[in-house]
C-alpha atoms as a PDB file:
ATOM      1  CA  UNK A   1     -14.657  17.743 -72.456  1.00  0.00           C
ATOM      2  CA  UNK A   2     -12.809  15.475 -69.676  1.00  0.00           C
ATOM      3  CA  UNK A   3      -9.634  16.999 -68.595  1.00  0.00           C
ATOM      4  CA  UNK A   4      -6.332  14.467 -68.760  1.00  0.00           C
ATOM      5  CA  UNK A   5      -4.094  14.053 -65.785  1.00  0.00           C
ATOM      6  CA  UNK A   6      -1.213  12.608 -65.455  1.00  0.00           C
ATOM      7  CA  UNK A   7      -0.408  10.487 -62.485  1.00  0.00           C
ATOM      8  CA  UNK A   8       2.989  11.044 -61.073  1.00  0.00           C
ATOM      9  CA  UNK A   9       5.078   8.302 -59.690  1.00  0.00           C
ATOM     10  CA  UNK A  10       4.554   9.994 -56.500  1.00  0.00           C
ATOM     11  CA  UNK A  11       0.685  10.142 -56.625  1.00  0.00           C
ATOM     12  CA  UNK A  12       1.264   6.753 -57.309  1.00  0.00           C
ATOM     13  CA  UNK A  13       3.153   5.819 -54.199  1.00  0.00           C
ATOM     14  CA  UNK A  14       1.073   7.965 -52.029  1.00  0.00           C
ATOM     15  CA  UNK A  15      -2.260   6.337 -53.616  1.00  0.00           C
ATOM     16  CA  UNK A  16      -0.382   2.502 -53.168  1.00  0.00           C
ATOM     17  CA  UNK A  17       1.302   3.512 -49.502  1.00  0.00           C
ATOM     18  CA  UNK A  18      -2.460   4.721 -48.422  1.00  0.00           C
ATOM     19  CA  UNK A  19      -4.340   1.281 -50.029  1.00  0.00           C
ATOM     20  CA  UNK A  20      -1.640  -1.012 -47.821  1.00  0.00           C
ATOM     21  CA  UNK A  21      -3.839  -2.629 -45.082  1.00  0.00           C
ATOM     22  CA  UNK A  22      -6.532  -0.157 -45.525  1.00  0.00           C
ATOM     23  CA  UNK A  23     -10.259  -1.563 -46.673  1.00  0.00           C
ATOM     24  CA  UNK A  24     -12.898   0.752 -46.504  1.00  0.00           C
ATOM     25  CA  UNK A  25     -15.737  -0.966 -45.058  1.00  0.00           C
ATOM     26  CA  UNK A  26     -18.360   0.629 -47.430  1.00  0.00           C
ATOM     27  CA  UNK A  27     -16.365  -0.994 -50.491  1.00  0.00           C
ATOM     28  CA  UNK A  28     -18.586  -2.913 -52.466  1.00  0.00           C
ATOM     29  CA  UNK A  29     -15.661  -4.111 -54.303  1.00  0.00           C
ATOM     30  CA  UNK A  30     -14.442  -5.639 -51.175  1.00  0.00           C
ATOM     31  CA  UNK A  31     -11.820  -3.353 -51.052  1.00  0.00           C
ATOM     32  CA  UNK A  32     -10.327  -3.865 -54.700  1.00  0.00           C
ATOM     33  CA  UNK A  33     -11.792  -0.131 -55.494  1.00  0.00           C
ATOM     34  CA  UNK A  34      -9.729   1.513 -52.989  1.00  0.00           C
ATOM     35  CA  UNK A  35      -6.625   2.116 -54.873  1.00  0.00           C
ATOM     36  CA  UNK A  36      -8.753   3.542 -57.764  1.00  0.00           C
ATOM     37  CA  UNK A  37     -10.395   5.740 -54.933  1.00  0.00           C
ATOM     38  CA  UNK A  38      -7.040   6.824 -54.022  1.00  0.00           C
ATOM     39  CA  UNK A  39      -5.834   7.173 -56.849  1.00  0.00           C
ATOM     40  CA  UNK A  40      -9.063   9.485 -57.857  1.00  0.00           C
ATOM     41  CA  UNK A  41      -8.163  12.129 -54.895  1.00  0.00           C
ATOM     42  CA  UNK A  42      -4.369  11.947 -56.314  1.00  0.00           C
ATOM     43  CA  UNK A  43      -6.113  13.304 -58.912  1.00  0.00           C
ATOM     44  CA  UNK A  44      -8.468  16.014 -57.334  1.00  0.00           C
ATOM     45  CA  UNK A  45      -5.125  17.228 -55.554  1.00  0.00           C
ATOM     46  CA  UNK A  46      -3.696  18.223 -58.861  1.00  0.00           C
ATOM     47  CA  UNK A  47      -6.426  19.853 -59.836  1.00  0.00           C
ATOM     48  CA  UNK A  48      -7.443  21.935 -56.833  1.00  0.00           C
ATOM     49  CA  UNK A  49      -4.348  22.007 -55.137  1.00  0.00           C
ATOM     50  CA  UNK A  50      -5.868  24.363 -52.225  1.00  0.00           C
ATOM     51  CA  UNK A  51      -8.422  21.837 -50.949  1.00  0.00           C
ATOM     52  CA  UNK A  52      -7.344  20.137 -47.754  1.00  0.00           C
ATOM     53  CA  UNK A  53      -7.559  16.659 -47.935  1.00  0.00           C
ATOM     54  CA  UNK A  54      -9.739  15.569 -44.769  1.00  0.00           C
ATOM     55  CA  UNK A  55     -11.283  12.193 -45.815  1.00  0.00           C
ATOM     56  CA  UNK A  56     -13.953  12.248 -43.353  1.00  0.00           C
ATOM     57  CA  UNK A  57     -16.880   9.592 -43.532  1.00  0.00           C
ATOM     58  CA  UNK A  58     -19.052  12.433 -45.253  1.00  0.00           C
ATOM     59  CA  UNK A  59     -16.615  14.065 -47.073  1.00  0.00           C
ATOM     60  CA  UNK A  60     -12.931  13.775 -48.736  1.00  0.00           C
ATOM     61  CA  UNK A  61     -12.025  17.362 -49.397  1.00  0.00           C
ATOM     62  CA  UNK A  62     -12.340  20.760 -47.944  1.00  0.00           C
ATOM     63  CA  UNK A  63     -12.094  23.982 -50.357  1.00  0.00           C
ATOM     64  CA  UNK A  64     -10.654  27.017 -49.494  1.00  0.00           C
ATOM     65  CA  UNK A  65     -13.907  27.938 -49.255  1.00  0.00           C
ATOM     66  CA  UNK A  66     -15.091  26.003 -46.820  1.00  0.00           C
ATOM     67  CA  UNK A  67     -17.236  24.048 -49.559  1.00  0.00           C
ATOM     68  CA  UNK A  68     -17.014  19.506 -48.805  1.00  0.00           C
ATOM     69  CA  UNK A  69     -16.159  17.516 -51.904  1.00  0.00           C
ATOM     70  CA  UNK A  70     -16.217  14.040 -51.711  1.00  0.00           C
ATOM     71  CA  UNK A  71     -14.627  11.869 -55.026  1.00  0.00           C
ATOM     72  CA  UNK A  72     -15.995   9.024 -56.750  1.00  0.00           C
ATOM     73  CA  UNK A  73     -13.740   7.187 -59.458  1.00  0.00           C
ATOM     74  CA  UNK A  74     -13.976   4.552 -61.842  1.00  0.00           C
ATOM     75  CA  UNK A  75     -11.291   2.203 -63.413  1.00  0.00           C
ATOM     76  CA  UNK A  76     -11.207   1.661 -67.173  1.00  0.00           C
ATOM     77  CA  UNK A  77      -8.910  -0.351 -68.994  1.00  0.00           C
ATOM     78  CA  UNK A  78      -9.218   1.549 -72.310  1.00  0.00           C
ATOM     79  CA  UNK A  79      -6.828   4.095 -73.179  1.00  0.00           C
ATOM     80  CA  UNK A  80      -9.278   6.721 -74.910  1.00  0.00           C
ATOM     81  CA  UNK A  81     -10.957   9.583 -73.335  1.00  0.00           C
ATOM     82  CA  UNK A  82     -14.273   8.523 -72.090  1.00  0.00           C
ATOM     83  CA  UNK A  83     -17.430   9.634 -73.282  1.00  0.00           C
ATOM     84  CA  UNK A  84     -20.207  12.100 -71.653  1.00  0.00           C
ATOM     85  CA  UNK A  85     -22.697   9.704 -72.024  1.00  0.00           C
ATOM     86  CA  UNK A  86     -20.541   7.509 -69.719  1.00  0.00           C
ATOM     87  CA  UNK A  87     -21.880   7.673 -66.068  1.00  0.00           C
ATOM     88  CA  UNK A  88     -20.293   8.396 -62.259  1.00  0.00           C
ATOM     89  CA  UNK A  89     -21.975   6.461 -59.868  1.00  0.00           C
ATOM     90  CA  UNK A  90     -22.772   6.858 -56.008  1.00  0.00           C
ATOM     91  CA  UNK A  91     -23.748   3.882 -54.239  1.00  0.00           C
ATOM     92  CA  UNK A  92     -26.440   3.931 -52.281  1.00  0.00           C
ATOM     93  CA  UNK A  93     -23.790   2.814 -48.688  1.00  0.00           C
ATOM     94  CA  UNK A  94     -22.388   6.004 -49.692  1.00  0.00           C
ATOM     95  CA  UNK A  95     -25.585   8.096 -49.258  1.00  0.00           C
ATOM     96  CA  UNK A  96     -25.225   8.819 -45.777  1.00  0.00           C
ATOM     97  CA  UNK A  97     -22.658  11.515 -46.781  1.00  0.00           C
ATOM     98  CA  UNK A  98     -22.860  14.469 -46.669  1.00  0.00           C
ATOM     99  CA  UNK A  99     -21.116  16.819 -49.150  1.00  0.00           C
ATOM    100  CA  UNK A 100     -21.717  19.922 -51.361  1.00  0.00           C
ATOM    101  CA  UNK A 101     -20.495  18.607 -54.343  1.00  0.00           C
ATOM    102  CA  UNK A 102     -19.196  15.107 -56.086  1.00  0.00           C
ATOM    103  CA  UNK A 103     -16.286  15.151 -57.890  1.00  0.00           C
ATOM    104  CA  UNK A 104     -15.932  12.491 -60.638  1.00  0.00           C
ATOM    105  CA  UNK A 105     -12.992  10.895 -62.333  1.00  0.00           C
ATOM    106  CA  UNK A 106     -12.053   7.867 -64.729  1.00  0.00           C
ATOM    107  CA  UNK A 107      -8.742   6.434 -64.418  1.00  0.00           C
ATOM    108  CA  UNK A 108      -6.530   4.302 -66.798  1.00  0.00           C
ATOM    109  CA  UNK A 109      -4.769   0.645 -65.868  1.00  0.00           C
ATOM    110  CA  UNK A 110      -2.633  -0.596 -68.501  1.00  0.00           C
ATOM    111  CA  UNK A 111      -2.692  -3.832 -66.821  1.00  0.00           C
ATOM    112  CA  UNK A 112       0.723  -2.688 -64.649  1.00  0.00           C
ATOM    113  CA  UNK A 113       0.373   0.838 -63.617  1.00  0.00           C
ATOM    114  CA  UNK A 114      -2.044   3.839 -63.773  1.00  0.00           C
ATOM    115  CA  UNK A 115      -0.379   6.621 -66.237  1.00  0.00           C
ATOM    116  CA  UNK A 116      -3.202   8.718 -66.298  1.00  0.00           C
ATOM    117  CA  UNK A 117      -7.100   9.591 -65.561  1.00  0.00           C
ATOM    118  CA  UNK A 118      -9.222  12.304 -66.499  1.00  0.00           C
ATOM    119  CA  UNK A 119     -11.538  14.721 -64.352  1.00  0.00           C
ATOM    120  CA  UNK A 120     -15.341  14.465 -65.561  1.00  0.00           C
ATOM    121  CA  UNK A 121     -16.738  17.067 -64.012  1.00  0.00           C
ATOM    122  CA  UNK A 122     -18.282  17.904 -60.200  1.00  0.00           C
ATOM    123  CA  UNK A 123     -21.966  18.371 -59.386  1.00  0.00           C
ATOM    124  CA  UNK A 124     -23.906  19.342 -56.512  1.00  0.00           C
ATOM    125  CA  UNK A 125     -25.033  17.007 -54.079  1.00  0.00           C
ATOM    126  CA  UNK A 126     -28.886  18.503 -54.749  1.00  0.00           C
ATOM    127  CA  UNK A 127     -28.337  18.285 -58.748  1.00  0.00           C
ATOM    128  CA  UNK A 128     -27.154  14.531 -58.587  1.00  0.00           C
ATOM    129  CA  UNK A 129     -30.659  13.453 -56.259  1.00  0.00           C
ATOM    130  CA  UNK A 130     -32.418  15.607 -58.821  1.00  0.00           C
ATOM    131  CA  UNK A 131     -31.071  14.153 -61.814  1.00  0.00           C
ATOM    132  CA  UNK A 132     -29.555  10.759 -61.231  1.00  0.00           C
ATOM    133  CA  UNK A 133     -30.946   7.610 -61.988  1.00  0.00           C
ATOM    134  CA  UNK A 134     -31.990   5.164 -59.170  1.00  0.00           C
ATOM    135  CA  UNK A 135     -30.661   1.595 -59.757  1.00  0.00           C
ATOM    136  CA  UNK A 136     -31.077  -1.885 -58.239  1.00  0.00           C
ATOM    137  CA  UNK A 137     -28.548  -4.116 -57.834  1.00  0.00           C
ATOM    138  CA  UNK A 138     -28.372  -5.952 -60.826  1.00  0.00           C
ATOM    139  CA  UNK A 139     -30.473  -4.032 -62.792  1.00  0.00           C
ATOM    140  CA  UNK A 140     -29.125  -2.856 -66.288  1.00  0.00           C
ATOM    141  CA  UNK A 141     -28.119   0.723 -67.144  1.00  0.00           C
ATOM    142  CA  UNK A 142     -29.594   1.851 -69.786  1.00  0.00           C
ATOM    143  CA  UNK A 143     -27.159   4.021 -71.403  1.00  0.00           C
ATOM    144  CA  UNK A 144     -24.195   1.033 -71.872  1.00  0.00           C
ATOM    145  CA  UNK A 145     -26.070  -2.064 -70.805  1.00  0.00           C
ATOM    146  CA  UNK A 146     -23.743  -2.711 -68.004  1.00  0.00           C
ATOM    147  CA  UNK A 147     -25.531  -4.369 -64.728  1.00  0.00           C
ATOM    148  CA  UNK A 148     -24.664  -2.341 -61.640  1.00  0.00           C
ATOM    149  CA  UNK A 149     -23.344  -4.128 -58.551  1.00  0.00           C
ATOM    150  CA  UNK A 150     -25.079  -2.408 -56.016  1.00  0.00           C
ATOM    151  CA  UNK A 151     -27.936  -0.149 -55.637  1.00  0.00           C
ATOM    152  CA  UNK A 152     -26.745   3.090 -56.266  1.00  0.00           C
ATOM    153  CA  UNK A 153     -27.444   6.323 -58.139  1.00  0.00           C
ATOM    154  CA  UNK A 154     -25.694   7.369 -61.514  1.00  0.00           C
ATOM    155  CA  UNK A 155     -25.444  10.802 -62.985  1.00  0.00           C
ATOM    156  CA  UNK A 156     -24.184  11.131 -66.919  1.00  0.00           C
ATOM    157  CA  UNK A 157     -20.988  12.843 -67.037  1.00  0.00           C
ATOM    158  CA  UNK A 158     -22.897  15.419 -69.327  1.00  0.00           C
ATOM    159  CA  UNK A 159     -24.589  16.801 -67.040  1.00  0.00           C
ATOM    160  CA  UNK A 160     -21.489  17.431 -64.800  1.00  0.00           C
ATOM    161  CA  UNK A 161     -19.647  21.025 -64.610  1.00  0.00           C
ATOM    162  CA  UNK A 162     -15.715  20.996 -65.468  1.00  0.00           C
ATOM    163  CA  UNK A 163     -15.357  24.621 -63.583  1.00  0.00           C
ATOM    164  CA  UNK A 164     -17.034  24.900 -60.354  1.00  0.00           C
ATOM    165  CA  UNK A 165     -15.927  28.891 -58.638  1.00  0.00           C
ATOM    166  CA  UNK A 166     -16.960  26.952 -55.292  1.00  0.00           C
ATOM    167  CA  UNK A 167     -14.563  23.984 -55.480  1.00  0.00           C
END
């Protein structure tokens, strides 16, 4: 089951003060994914409030235990809980990183702000090349029907762990 957080005005501000001027040159959104990015490691902070936040090119977060985490988020404009046949997605200008484990969350726009996301789960860097789909750009997932926008690899949120030890 996804776990809910709530996004506090001052994740908020800290997400919106870090997405001012900043473009991440791997965006494939041209940069309109950032805040959602952002807003995504808000979100990992609340939930494992030990990891240091390093956002390295291969890697956002460093555990306690010395294990890299790196976050992937999508927007949704829906107010439910998504589903676990819903999928996180790497793209492939992202596979030159280098982490342990990818940590996936969904987060809510009610067309003004972001109240609220929801942790899917985390799985190891080895499980999501084992497991993941391959997709071309443009090609249609077949779980939802929706036609990715780059190539990229996508993992069902099913087969992702809520409670890592490691993280």
């Amino acid at each position: 089951m996804p776990r809910l957080v709530q996004i506090s005005q001052l994740a908020l501000e800290r997400a919106y003060s870090r997405f001012r001027g900043r473009m991440n040159k791997n965006s494939f959104l041209d940069g309109e994914g950032n805040l959602t990015g952002f807003l995504g490691e808000e979100m990992f902070k609340t939930i494992f409030p030990a990891a240091k936040h390093v956002d390295s090119i291969d890697y956002d977060f460093l555990s306690e235990n010395g294990v890299k985490v790196e976050v992937k988020t999508k927007k949704q404009n829906a107010p439910s809980e998504p589903l676990k046949s819903y999928e996180g997605s790497v793209a492939e200008t992202s596979c030159h990183q280098n982490p342990d484990f990818y940590s996936f969350f969904r987060v809510y726009f009610d067309g003004k702000t972001f109240p609220y996301g929801w942790y899917m789960g985390s799985i190891s860097r080895a499980s999501l090349y084992k497991y993941g789909t391959k997709l071309k750009q443009g090609e249609k997932n077949g779980n939802n029907g929706f036609s990715v926008k780059v190539n990229c690899i996508n993992i069902p949120y099913s087969f992702l762990s809520e409670k890592h030890q490691n993280i």
